[in-house]
C-alpha atoms as a PDB file:
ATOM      1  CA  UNK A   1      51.888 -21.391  24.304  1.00  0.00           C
ATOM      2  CA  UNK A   2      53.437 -21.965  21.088  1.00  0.00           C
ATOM      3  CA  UNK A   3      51.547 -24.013  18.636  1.00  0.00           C
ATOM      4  CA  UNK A   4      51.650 -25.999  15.120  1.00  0.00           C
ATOM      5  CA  UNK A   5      48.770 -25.787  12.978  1.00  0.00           C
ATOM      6  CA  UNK A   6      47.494 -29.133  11.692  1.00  0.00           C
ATOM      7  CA  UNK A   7      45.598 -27.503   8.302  1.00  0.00           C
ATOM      8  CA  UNK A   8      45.521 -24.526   6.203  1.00  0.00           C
ATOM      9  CA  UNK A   9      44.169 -21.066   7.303  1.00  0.00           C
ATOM     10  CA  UNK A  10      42.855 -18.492   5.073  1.00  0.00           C
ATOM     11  CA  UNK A  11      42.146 -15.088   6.516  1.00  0.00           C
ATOM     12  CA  UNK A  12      41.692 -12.430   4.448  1.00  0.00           C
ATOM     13  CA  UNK A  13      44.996 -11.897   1.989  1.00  0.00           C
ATOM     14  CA  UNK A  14      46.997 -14.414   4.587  1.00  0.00           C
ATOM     15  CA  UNK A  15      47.611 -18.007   4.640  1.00  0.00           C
ATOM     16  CA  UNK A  16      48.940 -20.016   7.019  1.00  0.00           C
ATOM     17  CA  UNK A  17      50.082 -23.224   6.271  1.00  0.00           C
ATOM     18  CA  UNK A  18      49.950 -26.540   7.774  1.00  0.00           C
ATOM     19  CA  UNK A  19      52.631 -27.474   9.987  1.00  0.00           C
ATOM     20  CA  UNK A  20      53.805 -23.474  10.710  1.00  0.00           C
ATOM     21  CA  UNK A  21      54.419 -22.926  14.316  1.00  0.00           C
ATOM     22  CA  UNK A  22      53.171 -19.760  16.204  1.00  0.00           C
ATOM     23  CA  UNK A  23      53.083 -18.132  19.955  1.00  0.00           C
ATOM     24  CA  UNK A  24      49.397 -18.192  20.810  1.00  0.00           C
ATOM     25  CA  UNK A  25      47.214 -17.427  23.882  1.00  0.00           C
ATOM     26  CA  UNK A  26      44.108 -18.888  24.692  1.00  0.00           C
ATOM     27  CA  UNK A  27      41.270 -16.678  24.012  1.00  0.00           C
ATOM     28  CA  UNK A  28      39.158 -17.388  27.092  1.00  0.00           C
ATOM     29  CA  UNK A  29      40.552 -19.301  30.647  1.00  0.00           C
ATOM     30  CA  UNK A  30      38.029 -22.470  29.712  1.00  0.00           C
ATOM     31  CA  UNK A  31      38.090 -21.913  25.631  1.00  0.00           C
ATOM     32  CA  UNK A  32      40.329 -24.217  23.376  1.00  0.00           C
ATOM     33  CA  UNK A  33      40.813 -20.886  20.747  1.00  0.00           C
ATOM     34  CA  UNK A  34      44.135 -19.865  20.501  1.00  0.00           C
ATOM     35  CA  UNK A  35      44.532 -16.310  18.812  1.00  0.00           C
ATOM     36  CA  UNK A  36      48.559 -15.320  17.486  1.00  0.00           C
ATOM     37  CA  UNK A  37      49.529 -12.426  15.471  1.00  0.00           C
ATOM     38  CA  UNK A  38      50.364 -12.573  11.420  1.00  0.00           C
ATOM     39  CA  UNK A  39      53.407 -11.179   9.883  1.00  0.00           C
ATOM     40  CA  UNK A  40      50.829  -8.779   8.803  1.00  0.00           C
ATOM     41  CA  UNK A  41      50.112  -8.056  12.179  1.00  0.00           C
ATOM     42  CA  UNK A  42      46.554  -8.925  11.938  1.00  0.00           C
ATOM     43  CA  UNK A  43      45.269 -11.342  15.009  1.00  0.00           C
ATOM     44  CA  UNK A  44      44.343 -14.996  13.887  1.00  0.00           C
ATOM     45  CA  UNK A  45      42.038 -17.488  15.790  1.00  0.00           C
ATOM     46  CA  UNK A  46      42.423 -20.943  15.393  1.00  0.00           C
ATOM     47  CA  UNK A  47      40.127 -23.653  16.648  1.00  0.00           C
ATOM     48  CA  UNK A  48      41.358 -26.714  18.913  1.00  0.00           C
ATOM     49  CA  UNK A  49      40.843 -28.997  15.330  1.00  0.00           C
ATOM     50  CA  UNK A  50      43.119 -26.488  13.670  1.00  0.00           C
ATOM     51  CA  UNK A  51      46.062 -26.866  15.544  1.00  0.00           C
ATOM     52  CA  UNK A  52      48.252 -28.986  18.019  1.00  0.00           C
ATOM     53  CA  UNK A  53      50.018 -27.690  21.140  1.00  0.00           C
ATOM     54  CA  UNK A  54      53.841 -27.835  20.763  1.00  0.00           C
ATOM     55  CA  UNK A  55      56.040 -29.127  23.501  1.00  0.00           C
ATOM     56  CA  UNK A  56      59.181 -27.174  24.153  1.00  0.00           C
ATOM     57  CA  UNK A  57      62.328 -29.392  24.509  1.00  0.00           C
ATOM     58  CA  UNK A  58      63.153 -28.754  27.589  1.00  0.00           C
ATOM     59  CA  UNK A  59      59.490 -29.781  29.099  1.00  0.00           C
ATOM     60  CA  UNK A  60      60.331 -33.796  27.901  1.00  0.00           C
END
């Protein structure tokens, strides 16, 4: 699912900014965690309050 982060993650040396948009999978089948990989190539979690799911264009 690709996703938009709605504030600012530190992790480690990386930061991801509000508003960047990222391919993310949900950690668990029932859990809201999304986890996507950094530029770095480190894995990132982000919790449901950290980020909105984005809608692709052709889904509307």
């Amino acid at each position: 699912m690709r996703i938009k982060l709605t504030q600012d993650l530190v992790c480690g040396n990386d930061t991801f900014l509000t508003g960047e948009e990222y391919e993310a999978v949900l950690i668990l089948p029932r859990s809201t965690t999304v986890e996507f990989v950094a530029d770095s190539g480190k894995k990132v979690r982000a919790f449901s309050y950290e980020y909105v799911k984005v809608t692709p264009a052709s889904d509307i």
